[in-house]
N, C-alpha and C. Protein backbone atom coordinates (compact mmCIF):
# COMPACT_ATOMS: atom_id res chain seq x y z
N UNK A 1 104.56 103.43 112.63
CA UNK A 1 104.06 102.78 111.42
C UNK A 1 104.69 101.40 111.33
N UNK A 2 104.20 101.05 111.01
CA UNK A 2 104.08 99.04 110.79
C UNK A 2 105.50 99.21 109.86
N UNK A 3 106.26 98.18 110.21
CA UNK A 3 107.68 98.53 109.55
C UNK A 3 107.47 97.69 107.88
N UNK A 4 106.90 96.55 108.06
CA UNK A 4 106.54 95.79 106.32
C UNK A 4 105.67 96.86 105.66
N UNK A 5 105.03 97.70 105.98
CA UNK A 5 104.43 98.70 105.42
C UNK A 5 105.43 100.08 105.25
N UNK A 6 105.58 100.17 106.25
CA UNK A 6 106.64 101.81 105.55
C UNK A 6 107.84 101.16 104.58
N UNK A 7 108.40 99.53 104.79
CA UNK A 7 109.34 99.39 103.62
C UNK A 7 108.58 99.15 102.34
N UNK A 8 107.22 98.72 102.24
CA UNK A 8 106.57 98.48 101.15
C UNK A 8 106.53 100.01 100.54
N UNK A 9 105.84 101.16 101.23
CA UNK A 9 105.98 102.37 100.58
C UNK A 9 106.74 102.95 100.29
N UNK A 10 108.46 102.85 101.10
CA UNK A 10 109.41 103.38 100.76
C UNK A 10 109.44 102.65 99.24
N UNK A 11 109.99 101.59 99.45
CA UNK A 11 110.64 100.74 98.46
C UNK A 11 110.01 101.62 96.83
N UNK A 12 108.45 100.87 97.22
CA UNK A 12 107.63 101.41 95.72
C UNK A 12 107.54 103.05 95.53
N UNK A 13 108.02 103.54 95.94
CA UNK A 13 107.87 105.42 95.75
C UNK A 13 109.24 105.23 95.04
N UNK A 14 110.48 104.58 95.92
CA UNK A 14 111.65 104.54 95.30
C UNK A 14 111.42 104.19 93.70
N UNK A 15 110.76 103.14 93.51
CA UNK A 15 110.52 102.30 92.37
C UNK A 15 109.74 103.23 91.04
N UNK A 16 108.70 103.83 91.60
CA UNK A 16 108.02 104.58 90.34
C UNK A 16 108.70 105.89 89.81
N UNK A 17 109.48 106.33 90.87
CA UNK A 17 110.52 107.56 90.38
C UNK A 17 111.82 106.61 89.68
N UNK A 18 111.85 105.84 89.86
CA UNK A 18 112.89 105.14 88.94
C UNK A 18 112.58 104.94 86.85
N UNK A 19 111.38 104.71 87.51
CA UNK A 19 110.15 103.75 86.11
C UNK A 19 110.00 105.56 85.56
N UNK A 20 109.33 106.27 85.92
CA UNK A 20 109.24 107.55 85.51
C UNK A 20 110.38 107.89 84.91
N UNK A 21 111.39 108.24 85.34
CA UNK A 21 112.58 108.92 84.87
C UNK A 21 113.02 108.14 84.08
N UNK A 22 113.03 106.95 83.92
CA UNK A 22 113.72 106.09 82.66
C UNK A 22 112.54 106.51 81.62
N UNK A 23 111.07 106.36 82.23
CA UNK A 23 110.34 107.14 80.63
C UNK A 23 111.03 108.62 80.07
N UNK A 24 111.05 109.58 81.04
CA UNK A 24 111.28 110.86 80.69
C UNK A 24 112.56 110.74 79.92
N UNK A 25 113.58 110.31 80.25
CA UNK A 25 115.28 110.06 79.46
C UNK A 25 114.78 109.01 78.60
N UNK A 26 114.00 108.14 77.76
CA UNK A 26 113.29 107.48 76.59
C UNK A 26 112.94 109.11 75.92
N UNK A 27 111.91 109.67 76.37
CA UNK A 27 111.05 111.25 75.59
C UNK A 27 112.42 111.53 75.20
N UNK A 28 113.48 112.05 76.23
CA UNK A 28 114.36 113.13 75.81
C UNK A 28 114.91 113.09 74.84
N UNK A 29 115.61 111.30 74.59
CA UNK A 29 116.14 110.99 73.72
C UNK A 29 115.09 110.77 72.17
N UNK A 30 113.80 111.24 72.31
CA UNK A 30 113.50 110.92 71.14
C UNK A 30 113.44 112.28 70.31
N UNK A 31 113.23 113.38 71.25
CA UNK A 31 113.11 114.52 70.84
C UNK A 31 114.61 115.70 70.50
N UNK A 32 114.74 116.16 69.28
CA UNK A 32 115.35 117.04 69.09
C UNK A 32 115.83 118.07 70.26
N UNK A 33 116.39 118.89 70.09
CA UNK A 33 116.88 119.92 70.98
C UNK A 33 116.09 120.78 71.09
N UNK A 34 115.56 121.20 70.06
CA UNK A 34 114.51 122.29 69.63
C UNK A 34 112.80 122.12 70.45
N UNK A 35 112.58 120.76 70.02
CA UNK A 35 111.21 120.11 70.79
C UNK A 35 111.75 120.20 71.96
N UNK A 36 112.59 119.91 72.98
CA UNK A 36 112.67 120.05 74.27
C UNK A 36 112.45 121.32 75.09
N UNK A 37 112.43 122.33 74.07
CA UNK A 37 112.65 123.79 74.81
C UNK A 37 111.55 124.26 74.04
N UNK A 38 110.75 124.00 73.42
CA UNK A 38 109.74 123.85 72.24
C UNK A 38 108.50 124.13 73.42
N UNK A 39 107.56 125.51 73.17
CA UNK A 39 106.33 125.90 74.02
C UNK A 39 105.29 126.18 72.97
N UNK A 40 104.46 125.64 73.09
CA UNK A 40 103.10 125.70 72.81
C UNK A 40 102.67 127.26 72.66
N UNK A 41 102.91 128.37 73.65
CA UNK A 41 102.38 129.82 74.03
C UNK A 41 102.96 129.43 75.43
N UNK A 42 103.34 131.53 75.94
CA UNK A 42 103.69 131.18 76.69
C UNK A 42 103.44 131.01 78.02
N UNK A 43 102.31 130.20 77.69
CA UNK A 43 101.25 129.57 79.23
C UNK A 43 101.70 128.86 79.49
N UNK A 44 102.59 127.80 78.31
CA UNK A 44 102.97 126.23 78.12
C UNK A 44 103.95 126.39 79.08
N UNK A 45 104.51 125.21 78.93
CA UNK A 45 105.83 124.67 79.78
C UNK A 45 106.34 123.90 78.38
N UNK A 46 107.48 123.49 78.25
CA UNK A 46 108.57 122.99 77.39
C UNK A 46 108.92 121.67 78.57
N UNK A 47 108.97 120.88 77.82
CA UNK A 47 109.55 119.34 78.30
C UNK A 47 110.94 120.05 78.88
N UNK A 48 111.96 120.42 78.41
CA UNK A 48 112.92 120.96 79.08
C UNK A 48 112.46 121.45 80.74
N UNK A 49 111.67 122.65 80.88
CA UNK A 49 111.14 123.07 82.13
C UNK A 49 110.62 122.06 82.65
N UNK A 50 110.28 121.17 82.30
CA UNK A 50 109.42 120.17 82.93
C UNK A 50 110.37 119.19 83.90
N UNK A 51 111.76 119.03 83.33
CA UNK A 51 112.43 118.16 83.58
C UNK A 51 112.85 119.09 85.09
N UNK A 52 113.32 120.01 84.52
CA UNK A 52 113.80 121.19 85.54
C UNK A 52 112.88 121.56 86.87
N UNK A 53 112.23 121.63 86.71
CA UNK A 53 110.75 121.38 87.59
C UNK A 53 110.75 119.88 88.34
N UNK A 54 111.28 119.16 88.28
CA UNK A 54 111.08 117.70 88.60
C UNK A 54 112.38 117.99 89.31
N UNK A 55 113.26 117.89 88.85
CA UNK A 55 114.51 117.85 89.90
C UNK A 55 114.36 118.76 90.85
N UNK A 56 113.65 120.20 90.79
CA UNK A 56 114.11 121.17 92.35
C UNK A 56 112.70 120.44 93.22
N UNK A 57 111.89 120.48 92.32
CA UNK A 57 110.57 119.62 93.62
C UNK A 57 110.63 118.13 94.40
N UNK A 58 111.76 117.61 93.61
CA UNK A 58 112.37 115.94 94.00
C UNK A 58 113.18 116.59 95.52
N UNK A 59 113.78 117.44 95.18
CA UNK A 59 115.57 118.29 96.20
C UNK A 59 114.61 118.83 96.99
N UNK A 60 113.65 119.67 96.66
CA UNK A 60 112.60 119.76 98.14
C UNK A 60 111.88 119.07 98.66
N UNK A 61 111.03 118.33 98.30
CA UNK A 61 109.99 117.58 98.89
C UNK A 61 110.70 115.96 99.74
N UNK A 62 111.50 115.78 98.80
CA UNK A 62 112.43 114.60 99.55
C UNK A 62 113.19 115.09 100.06
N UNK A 63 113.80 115.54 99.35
CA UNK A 63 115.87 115.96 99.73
C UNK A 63 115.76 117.18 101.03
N UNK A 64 115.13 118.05 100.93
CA UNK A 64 114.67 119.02 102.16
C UNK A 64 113.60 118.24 103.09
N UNK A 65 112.56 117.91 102.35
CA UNK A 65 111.29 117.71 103.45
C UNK A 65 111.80 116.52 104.29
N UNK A 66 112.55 115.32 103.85
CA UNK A 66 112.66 114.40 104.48
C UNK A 66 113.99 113.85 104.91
N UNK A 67 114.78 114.44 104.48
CA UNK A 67 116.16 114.18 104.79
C UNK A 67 116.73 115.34 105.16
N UNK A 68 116.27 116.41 105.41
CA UNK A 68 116.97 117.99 105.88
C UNK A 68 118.26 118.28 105.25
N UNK A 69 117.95 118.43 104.14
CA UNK A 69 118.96 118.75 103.12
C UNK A 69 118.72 120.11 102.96
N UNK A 70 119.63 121.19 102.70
CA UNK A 70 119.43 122.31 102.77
C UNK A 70 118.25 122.89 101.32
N UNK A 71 117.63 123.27 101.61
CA UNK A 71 116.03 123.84 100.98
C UNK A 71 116.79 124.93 99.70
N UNK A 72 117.46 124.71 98.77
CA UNK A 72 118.38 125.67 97.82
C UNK A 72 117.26 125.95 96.18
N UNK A 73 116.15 125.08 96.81
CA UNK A 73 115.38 125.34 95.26
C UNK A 73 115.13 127.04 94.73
N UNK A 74 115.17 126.79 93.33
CA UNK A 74 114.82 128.46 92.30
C UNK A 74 114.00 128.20 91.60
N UNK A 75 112.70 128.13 91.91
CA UNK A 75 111.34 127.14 91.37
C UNK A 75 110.95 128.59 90.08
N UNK A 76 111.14 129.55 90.30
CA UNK A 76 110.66 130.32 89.36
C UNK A 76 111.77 130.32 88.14
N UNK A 77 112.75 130.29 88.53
CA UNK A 77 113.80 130.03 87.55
C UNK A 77 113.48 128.33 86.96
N UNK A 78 113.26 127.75 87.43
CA UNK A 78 112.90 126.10 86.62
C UNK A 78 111.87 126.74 85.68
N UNK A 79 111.38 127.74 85.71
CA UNK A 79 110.11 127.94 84.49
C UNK A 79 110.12 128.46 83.39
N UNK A 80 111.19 129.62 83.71
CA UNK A 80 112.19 130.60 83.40
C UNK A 80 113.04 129.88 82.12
N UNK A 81 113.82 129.53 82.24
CA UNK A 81 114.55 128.84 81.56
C UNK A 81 114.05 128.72 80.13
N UNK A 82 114.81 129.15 78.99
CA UNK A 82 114.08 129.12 77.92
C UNK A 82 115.21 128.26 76.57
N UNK A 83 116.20 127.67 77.48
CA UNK A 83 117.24 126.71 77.01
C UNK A 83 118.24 126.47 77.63
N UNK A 84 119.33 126.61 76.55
CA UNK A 84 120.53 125.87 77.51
C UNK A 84 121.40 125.38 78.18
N UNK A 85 120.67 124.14 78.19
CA UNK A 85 120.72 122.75 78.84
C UNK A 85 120.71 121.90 77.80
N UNK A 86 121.59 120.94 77.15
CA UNK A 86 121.31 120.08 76.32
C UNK A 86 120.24 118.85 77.12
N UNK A 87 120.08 118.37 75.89
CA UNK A 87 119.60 116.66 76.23
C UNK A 87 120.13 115.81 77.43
N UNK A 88 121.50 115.74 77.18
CA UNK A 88 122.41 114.97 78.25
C UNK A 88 122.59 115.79 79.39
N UNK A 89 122.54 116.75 79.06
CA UNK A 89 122.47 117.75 80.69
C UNK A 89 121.49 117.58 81.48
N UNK A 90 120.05 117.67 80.91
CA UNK A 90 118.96 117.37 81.43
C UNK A 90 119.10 116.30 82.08
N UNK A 91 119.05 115.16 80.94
CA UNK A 91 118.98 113.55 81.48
C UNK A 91 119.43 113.48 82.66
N UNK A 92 121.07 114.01 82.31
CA UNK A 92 121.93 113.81 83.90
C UNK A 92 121.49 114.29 84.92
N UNK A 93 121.17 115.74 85.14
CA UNK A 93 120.49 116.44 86.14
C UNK A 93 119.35 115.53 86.75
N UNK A 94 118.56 114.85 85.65
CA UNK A 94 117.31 113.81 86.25
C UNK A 94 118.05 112.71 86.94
N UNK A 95 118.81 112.19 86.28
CA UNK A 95 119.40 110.75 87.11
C UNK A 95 120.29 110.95 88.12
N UNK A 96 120.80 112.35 88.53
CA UNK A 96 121.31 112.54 89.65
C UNK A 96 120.22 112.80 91.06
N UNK A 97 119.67 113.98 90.22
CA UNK A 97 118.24 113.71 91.77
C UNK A 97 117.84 112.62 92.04
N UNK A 98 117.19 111.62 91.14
CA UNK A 98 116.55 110.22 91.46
C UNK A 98 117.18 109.39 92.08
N UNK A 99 118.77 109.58 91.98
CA UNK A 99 119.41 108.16 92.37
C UNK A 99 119.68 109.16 93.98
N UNK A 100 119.42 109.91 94.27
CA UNK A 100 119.86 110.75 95.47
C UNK A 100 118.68 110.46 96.48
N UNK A 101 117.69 110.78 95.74
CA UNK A 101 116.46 110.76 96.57
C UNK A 101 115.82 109.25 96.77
N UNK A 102 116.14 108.50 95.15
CA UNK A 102 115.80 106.93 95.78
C UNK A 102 116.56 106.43 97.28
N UNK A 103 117.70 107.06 97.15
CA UNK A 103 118.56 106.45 98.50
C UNK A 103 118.39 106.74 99.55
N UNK A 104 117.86 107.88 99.66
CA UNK A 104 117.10 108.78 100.87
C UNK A 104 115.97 107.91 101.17
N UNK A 105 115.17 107.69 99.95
CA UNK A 105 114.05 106.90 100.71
C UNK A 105 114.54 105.00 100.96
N UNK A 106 115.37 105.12 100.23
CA UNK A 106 115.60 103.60 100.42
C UNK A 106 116.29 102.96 102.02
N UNK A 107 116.75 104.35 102.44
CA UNK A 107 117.86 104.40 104.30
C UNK A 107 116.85 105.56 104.95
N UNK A 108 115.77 105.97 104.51
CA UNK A 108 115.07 106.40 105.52
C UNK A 108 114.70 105.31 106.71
N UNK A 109 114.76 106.18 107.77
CA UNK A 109 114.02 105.08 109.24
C UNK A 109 112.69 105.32 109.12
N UNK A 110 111.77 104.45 109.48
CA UNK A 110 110.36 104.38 109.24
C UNK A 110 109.90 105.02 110.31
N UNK A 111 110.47 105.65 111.37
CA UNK A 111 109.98 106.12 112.26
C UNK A 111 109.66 107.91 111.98
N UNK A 112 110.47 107.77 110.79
CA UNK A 112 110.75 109.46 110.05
C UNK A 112 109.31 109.85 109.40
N UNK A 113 108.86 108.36 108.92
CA UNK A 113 107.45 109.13 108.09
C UNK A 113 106.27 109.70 108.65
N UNK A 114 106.71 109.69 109.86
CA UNK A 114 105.02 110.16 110.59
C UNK A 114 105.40 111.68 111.24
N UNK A 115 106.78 112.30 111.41
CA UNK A 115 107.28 113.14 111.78
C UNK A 115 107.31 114.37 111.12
N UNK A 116 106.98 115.88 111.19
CA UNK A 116 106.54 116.88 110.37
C UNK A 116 107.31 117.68 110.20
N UNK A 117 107.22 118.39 108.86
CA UNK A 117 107.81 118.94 108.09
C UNK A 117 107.19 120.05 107.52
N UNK A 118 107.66 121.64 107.38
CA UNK A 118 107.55 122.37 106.58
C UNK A 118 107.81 122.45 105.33
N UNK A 119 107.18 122.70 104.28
CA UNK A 119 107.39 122.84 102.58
C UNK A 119 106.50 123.65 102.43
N UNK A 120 107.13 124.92 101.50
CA UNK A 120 106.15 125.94 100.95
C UNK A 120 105.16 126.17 101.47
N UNK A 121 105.56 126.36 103.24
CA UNK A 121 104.41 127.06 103.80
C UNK A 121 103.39 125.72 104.29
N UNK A 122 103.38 124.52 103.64
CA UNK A 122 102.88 123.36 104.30
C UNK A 122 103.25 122.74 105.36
N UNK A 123 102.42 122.64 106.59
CA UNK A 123 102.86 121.46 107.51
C UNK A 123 102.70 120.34 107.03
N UNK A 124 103.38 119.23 106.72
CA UNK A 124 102.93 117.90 106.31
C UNK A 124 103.72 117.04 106.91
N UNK A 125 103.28 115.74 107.07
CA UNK A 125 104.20 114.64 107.27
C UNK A 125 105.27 113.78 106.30
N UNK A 126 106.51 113.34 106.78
CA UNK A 126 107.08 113.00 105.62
C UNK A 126 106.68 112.14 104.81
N UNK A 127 105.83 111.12 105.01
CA UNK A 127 105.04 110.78 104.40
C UNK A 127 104.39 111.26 103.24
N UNK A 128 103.25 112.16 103.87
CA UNK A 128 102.91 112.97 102.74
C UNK A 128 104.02 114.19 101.62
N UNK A 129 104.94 113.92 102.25
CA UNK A 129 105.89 115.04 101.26
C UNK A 129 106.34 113.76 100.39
N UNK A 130 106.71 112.32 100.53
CA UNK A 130 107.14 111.79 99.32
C UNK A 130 106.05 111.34 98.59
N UNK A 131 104.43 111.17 99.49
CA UNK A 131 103.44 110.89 98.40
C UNK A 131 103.33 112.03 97.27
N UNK A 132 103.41 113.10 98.08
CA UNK A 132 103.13 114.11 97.02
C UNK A 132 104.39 114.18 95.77
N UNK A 133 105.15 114.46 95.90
CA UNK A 133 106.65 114.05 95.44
C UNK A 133 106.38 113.44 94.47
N UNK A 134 105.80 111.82 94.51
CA UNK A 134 105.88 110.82 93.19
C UNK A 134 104.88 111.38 92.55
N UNK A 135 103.79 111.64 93.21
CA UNK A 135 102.41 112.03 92.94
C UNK A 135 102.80 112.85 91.49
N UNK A 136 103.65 113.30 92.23
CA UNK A 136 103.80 114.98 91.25
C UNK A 136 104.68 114.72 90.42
N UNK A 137 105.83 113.66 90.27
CA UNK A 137 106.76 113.61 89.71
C UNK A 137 105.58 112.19 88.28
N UNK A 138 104.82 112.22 88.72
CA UNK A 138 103.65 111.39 87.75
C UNK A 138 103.20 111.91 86.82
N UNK A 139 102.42 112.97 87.52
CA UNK A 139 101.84 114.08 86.49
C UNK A 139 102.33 114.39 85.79
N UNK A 140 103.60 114.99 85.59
CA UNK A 140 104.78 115.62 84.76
C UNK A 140 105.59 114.76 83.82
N UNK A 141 105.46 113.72 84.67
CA UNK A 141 105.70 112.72 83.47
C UNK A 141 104.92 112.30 82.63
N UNK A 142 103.77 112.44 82.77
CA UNK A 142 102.26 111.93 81.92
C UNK A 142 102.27 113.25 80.56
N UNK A 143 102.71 114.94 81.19
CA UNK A 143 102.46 115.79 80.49
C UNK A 143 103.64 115.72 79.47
N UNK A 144 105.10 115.27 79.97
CA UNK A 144 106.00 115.11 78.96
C UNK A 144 105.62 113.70 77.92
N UNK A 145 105.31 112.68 78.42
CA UNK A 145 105.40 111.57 77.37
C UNK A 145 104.22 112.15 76.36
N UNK A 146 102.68 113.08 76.79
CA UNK A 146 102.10 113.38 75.98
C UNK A 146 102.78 114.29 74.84
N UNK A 147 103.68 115.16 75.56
CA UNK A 147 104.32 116.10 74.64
C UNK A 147 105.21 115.39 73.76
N UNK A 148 105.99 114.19 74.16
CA UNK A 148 106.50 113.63 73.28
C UNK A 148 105.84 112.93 71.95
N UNK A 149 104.86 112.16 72.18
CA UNK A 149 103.96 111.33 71.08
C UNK A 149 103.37 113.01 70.94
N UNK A 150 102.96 113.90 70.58
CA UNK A 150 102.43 114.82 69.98
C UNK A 150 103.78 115.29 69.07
N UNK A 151 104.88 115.56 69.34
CA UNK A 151 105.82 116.13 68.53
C UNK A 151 106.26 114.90 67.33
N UNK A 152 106.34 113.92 68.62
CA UNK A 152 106.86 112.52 67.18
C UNK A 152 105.71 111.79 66.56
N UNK A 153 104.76 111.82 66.57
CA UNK A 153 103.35 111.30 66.05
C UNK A 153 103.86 109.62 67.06
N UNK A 154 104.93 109.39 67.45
CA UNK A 154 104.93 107.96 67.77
C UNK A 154 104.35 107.16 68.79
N UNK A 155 104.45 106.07 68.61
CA UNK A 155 103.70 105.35 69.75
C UNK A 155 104.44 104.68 70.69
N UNK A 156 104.81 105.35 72.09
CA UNK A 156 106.17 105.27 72.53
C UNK A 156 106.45 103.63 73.53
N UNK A 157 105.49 103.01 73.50
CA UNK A 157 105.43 101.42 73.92
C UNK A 157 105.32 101.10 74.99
N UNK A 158 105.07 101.93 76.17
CA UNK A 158 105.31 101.98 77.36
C UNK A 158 103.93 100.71 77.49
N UNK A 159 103.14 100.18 77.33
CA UNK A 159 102.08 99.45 77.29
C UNK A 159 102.12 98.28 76.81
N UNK A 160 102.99 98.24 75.06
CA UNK A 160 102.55 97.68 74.63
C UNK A 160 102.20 95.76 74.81
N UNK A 161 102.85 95.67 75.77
CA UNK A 161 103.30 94.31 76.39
C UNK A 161 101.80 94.39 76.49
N UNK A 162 100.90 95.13 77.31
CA UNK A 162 99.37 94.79 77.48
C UNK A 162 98.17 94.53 76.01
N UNK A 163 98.56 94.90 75.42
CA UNK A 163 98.20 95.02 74.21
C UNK A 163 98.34 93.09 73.80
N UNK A 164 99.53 92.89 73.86
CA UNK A 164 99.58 92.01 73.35
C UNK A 164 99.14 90.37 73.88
N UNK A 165 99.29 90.99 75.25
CA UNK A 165 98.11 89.71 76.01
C UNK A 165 96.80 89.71 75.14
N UNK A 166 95.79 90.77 74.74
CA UNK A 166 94.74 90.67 74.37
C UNK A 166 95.21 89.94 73.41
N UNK A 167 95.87 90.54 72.44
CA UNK A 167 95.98 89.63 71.16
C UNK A 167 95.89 87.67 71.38
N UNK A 168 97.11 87.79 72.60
CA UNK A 168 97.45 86.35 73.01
C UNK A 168 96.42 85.28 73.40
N UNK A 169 95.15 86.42 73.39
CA UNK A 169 94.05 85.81 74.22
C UNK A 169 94.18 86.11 76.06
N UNK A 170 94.82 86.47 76.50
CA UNK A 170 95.11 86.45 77.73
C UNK A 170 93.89 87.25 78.55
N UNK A 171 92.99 87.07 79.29
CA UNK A 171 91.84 87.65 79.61
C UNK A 171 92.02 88.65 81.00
N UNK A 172 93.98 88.56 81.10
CA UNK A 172 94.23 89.16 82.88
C UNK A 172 93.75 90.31 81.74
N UNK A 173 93.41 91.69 82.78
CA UNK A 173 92.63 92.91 82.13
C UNK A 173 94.83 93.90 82.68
């Protein structure tokens, strides 16, 4: 793989799990203790599990799939979990995987991403284990910030800078 290209993808995978997790630790901190562990029925997931869920699939999909870190995830237990964990426990638990796995991808060799890997029964390339990875670490963040503006009625600003070009007149879309 073209080396300005695998550092362009490393770099930015590094980058949106950064941008993500600073949203998710924004949610955590807006929400009570109670809203974090807080389920809908119990089909739901709780922002708490959610967080918990994000760190063992970060420790596998990166931390195992691409750096051969020993594979120690308890994915049914991330679901499991029906508290606690404070706020700051969480947070921390998040900013320890991210800053682990940004570094992994940030000193990966580019020669690593085309090279294959088992996960849950998947052959994939490492590549595809960190696309999927952010991919997934996206989603979950999309389902917590929703859960957050639903508990706080608020409007959590992640945008609002775009907003205000329109106002400014600014016609970039």
């Amino acid at each position: 793989m073209e080396s300005s290209l695998a550092s362009a993808f490393l770099d930015f995978s590094a980058r949106k799990l950064e941008q993500y997790a600073a949203r998710i630790e924004d949610c955590l901190r807006r929400l009570s203790e109670d809203q974090i562990w807080q389920r809908g029925s119990e089909n739901q997931n709780a922002v708490g599990n959610l967080v918990l869920h994000l760190c063992g699939n970060l420790r596998q999909w990166i931390g195992h799939g691409a750096a051969g870190m020993p594979d120690v995830r308890d994915r049914d237990g991330e679901f499991a979990a029906r508290g606690g964990l404070s706020r700051e426990e969480l947070a921390s638990r998040l900013r320890e995987v991210v800053t682990l796995v940004t570094g992994i991808l940030r000193g990966l060799p580019h020669e690593r991403l085309l090279e294959t890997t088992v996960l849950q029964d998947y052959q994939v390339t490492v590549l595809e284990a960190i696309y999927h990875a952010v991919e997934h670490f996206s989603m979950h963040t999309g389902q917590i910030i929703y859960a957050t503006k639903a508990m706080t009625g608020e409007d959590l600003g992640y945008y609002r800078h775009l907003s205000n070009r329109k106002l400014q007149g600014d016609p970039t879309p």
